[in-house]
N, C-alpha and C. Protein backbone atom coordinates (compact mmCIF):
# COMPACT_ATOMS: atom_id res chain seq x y z
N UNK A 1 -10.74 -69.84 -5.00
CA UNK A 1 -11.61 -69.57 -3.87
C UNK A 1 -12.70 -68.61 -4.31
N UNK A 2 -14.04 -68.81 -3.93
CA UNK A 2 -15.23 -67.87 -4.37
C UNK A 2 -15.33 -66.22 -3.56
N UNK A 3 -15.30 -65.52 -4.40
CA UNK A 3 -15.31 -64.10 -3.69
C UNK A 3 -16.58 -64.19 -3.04
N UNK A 4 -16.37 -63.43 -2.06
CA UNK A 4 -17.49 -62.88 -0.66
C UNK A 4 -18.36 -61.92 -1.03
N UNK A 5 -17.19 -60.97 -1.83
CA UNK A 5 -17.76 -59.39 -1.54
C UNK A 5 -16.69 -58.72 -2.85
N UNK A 6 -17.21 -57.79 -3.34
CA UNK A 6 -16.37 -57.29 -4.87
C UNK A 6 -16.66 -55.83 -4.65
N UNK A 7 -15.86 -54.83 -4.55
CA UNK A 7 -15.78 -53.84 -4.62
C UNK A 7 -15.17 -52.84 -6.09
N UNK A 8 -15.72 -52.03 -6.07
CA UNK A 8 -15.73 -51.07 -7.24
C UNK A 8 -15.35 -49.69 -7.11
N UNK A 9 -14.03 -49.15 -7.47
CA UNK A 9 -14.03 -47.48 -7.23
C UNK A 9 -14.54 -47.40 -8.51
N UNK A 10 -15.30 -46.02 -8.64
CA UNK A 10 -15.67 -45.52 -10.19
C UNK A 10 -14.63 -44.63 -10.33
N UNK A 11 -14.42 -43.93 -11.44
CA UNK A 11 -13.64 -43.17 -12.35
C UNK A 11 -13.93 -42.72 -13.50
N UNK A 12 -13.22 -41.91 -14.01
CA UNK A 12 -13.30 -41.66 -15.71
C UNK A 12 -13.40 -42.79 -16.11
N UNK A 13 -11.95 -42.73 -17.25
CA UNK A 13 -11.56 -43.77 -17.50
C UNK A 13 -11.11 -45.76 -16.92
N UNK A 14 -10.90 -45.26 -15.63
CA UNK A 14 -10.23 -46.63 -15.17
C UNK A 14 -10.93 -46.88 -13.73
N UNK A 15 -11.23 -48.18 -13.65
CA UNK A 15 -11.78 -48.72 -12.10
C UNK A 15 -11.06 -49.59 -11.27
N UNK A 16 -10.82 -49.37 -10.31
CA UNK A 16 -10.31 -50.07 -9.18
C UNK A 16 -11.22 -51.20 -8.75
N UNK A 17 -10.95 -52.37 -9.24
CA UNK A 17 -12.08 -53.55 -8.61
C UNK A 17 -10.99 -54.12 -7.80
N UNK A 18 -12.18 -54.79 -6.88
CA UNK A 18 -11.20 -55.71 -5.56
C UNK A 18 -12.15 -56.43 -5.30
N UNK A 19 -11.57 -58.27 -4.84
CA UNK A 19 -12.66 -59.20 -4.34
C UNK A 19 -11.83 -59.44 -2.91
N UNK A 20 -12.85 -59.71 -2.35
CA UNK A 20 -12.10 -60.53 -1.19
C UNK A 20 -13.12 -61.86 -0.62
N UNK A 21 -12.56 -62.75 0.29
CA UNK A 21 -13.12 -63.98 0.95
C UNK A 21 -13.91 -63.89 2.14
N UNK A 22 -14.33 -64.67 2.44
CA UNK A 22 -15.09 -64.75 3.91
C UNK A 22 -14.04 -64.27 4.72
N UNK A 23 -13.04 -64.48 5.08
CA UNK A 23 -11.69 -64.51 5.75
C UNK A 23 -11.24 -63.06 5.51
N UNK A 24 -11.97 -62.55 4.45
CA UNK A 24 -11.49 -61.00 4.39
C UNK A 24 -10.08 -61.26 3.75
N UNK A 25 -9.50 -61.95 2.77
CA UNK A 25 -8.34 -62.18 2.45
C UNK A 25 -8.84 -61.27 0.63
N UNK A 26 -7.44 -60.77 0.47
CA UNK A 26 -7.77 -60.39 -0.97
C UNK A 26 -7.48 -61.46 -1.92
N UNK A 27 -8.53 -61.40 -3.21
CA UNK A 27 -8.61 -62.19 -4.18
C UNK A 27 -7.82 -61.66 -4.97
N UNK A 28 -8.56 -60.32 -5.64
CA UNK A 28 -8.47 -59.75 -6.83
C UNK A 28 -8.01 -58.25 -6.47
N UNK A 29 -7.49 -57.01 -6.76
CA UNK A 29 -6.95 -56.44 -6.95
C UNK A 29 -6.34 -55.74 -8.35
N UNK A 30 -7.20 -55.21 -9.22
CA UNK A 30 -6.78 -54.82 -10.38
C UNK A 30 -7.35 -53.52 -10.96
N UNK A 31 -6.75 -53.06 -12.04
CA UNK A 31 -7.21 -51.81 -12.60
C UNK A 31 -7.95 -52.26 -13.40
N UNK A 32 -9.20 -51.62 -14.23
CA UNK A 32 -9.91 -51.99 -15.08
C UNK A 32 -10.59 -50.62 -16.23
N UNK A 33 -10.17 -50.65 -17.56
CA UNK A 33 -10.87 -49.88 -18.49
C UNK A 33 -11.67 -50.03 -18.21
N UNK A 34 -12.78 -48.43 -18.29
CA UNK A 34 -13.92 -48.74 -18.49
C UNK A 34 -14.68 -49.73 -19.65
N UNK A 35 -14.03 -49.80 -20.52
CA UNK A 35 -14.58 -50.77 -21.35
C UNK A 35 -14.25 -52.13 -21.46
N UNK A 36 -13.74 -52.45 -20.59
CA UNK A 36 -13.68 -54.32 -19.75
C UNK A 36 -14.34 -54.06 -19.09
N UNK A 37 -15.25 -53.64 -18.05
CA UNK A 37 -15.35 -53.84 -16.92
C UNK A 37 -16.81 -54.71 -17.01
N UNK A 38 -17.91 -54.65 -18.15
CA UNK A 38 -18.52 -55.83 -17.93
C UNK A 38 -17.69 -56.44 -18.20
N UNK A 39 -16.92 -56.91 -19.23
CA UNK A 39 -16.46 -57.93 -19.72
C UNK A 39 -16.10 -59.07 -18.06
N UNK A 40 -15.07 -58.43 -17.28
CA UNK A 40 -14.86 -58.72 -16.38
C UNK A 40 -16.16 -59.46 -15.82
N UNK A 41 -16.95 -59.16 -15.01
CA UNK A 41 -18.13 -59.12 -13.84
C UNK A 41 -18.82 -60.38 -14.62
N UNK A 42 -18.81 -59.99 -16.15
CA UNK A 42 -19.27 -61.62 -16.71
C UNK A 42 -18.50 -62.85 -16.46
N UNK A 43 -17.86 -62.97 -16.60
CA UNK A 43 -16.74 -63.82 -15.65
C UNK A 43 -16.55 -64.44 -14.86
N UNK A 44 -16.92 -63.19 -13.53
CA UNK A 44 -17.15 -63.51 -12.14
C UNK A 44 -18.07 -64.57 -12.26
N UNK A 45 -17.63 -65.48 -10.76
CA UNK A 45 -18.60 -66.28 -10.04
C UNK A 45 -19.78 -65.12 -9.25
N UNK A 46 -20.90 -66.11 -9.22
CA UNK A 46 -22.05 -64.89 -8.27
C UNK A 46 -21.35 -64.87 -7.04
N UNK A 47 -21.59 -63.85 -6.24
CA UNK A 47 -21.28 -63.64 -4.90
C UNK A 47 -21.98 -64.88 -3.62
């Protein structure tokens, strides 16, 4: 299912990303090194 909306806590080291749906349902939910975190977002579908 295509994320809606992608949220980002910042941090030191580690980020809290989260996607969710039109429906407001969660996608994604994960911790992320700072040094994945493009890696990640490249990945992603566009919003």
């Amino acid at each position: 299912m295509k994320s809606m909306r992608i949220g980002l806590d910042l941090a030191k080291n580690v980020f809290e990303v989260f996607a969710v749906d039109q429906d407001e349902k969660v996608l994604i939910r994960k911790t992320i090194k700072r040094s994945k975190v493009l890696e990640f977002f490249i990945q992603q579908e566009p919003c």
